[in-house]
N, C-alpha and C. Protein backbone atom coordinates (compact mmCIF):
# COMPACT_ATOMS: atom_id res chain seq x y z
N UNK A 1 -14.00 6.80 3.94
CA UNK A 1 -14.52 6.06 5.10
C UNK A 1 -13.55 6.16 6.28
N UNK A 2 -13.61 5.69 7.46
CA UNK A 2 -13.23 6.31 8.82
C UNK A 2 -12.70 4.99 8.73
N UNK A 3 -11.38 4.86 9.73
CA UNK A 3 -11.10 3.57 9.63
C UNK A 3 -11.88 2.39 10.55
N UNK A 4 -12.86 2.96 11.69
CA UNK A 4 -13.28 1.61 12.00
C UNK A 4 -14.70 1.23 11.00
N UNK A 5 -15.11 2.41 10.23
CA UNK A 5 -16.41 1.57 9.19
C UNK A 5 -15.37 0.61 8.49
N UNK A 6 -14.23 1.09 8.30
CA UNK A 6 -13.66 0.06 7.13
C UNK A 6 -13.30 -1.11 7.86
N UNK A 7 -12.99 -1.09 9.10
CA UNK A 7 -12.55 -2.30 9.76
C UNK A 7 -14.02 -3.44 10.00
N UNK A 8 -14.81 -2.58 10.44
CA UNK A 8 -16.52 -3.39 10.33
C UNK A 8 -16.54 -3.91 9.29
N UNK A 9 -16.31 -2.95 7.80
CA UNK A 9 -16.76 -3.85 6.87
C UNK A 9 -15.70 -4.76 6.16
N UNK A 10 -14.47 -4.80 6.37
CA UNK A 10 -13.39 -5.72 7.05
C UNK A 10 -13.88 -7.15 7.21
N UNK A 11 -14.44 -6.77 8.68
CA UNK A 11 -15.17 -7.90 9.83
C UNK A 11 -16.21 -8.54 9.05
N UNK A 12 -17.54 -7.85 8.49
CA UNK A 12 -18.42 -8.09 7.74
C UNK A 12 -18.48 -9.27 6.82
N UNK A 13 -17.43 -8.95 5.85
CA UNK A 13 -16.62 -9.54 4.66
C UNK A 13 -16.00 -10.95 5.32
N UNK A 14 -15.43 -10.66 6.24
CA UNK A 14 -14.86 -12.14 6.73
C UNK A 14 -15.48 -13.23 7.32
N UNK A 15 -16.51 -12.68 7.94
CA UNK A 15 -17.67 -13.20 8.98
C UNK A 15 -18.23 -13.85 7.65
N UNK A 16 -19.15 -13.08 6.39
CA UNK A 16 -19.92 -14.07 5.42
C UNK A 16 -19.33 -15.01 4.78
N UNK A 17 -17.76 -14.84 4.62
CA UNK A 17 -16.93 -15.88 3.76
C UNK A 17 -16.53 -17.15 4.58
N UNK A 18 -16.42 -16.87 5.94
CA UNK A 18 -16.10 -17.61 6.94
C UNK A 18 -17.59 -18.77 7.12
N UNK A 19 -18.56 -18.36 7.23
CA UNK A 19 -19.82 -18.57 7.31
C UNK A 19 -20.26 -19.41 5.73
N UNK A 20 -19.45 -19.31 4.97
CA UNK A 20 -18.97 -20.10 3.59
C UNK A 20 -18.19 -21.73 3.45
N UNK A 21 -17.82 -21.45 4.93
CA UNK A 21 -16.88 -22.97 5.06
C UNK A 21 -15.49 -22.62 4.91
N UNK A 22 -15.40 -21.38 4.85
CA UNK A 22 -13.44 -21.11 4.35
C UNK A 22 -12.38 -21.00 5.42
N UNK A 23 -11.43 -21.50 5.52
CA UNK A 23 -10.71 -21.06 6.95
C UNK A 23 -10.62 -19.72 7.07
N UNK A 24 -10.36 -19.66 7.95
CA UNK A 24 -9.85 -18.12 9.14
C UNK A 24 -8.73 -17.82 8.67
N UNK A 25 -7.70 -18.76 8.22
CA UNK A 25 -6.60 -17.65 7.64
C UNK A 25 -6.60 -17.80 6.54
N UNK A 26 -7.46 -18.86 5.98
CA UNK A 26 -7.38 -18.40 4.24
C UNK A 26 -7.84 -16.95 3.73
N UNK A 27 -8.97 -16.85 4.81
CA UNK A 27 -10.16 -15.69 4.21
C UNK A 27 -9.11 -14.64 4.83
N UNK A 28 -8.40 -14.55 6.00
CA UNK A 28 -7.97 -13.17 6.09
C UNK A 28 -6.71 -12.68 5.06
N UNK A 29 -6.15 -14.02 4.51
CA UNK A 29 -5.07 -14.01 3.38
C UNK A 29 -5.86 -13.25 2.24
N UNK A 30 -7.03 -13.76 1.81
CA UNK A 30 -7.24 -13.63 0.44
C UNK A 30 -7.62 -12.11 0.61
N UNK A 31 -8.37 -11.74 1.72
CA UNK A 31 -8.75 -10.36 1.83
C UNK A 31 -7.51 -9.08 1.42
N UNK A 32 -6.39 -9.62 2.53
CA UNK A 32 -5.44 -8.97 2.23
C UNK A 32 -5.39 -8.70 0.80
N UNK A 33 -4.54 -10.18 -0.17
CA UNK A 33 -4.01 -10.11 -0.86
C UNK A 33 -4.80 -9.17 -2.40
N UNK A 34 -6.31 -8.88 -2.33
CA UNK A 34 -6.82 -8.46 -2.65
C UNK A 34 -8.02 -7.04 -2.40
N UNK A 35 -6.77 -6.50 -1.77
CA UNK A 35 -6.95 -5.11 -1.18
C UNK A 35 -8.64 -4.97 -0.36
N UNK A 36 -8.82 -6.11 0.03
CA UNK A 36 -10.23 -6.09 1.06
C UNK A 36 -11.28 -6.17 0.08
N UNK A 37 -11.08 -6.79 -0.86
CA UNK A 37 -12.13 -6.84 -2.54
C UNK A 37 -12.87 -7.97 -1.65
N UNK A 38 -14.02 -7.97 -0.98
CA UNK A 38 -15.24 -9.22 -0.69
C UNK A 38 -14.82 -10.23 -1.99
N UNK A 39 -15.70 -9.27 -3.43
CA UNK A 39 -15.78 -10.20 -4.05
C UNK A 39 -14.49 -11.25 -4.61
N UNK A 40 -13.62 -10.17 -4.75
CA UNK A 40 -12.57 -10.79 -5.39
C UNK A 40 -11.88 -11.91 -4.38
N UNK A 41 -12.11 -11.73 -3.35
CA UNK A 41 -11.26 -12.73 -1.87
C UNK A 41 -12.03 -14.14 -2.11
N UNK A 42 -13.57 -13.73 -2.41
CA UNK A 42 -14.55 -14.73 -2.44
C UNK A 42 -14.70 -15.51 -3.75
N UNK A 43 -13.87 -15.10 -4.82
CA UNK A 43 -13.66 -15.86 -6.14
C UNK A 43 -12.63 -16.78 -5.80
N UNK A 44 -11.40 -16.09 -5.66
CA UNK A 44 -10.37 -17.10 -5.15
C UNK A 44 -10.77 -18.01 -4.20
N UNK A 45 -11.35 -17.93 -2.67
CA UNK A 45 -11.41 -18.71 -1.91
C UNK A 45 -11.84 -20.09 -3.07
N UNK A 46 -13.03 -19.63 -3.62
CA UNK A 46 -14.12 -20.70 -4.43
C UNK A 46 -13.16 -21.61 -5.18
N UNK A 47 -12.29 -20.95 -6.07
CA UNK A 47 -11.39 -21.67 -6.94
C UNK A 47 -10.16 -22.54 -6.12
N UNK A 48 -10.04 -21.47 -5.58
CA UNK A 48 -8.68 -22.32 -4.29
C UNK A 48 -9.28 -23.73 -4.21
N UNK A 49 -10.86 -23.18 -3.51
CA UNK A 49 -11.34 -25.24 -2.99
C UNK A 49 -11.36 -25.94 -4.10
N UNK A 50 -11.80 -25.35 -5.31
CA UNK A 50 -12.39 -26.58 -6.48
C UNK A 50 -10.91 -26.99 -6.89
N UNK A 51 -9.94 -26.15 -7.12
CA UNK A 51 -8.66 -26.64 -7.87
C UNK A 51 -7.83 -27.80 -6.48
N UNK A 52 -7.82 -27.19 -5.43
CA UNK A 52 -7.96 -28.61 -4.14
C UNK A 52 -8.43 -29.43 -4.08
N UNK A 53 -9.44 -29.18 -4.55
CA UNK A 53 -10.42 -30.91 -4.51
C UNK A 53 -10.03 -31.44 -5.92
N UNK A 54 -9.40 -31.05 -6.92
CA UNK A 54 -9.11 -31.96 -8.03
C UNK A 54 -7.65 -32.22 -7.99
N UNK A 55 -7.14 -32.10 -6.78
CA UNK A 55 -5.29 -32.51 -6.27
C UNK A 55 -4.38 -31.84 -6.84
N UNK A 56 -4.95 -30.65 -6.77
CA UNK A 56 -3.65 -29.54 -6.78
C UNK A 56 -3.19 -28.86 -5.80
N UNK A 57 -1.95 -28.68 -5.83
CA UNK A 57 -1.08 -28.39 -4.43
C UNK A 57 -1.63 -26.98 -4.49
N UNK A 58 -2.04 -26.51 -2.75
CA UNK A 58 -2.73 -24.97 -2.62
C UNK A 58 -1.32 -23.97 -2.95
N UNK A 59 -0.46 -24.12 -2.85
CA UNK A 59 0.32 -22.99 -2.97
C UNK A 59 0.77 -23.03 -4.72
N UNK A 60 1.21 -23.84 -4.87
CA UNK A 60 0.93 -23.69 -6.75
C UNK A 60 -0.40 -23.08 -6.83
N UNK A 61 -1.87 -23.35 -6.52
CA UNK A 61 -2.66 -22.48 -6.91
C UNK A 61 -3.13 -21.15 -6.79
N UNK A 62 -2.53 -21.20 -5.86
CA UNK A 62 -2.29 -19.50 -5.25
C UNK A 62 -1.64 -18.42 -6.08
N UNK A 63 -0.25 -19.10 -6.15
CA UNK A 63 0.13 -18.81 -7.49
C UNK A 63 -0.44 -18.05 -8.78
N UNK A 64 -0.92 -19.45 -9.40
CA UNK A 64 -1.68 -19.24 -10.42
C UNK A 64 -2.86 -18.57 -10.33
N UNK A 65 -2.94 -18.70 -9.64
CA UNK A 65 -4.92 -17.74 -9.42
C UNK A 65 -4.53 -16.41 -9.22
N UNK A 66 -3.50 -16.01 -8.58
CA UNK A 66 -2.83 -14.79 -8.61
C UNK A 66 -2.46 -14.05 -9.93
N UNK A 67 -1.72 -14.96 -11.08
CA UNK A 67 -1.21 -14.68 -12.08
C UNK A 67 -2.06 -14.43 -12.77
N UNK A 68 -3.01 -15.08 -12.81
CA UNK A 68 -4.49 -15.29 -14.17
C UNK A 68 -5.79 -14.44 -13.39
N UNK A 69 -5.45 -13.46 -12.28
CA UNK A 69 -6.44 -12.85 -12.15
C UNK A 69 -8.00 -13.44 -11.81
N UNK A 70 -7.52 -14.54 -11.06
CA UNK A 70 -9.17 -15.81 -11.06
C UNK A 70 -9.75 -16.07 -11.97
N UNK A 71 -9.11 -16.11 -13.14
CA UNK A 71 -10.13 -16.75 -14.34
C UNK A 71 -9.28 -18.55 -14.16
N UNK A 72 -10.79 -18.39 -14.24
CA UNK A 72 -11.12 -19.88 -13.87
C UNK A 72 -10.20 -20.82 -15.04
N UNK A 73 -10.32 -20.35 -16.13
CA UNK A 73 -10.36 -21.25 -17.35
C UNK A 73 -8.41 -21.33 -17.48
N UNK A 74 -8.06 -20.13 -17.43
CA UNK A 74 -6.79 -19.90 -17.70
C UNK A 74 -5.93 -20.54 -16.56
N UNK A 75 -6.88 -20.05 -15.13
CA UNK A 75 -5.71 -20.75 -13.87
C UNK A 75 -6.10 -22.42 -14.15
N UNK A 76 -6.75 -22.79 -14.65
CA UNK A 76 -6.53 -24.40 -14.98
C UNK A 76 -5.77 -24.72 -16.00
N UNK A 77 -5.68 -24.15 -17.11
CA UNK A 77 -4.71 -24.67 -17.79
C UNK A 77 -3.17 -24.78 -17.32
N UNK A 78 -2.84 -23.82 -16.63
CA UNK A 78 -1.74 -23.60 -16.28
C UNK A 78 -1.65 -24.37 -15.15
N UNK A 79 -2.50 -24.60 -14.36
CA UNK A 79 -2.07 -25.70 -13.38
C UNK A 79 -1.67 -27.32 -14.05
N UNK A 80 -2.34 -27.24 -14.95
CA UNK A 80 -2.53 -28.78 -15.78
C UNK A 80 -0.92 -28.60 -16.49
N UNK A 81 -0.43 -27.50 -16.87
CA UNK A 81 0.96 -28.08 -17.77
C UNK A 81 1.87 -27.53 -16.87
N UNK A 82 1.75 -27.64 -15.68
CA UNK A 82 3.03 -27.41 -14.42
C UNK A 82 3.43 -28.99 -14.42
């Protein structure tokens, strides 16, 4: 791909996740950190909020959601015996 299709679909990707309720620099973080993976940016964002809304500190979950590859089941346990 040419680099501005990739930058469109870049833009694309951020615009629907954004359009999700997610911040602007979460979504351009997660994109990064997951080599421009839509889906994969868009698993984390999801888990990021739910493990936030049950009072876990975002950068411990970042962390962990990093380590455990977004499985859901595993980045909770490990948040629970921190």
């Amino acid at each position: 791909l040419s680099s501005s299709l990739q930058f469109l679909s870049y833009l694309g990707a951020c615009d629907r996740l954004l359009k999700q309720g997610y911040e602007e620099g979460q979504v351009e973080e997660a994109m990064e950190m997951f080599q421009y993976s839509e889906k994969k940016a868009a698993e984390f964002l999801h888990l990021l909020a739910q493990f936030n809304d049950m009072g876990f500190q975002q950068n411990e979950i970042k962390e962990v959601l990093l380590l455990c590859g977004n499985q859901r089941e595993r980045a909770l346990e490990e948040l629970v015996m921190k």
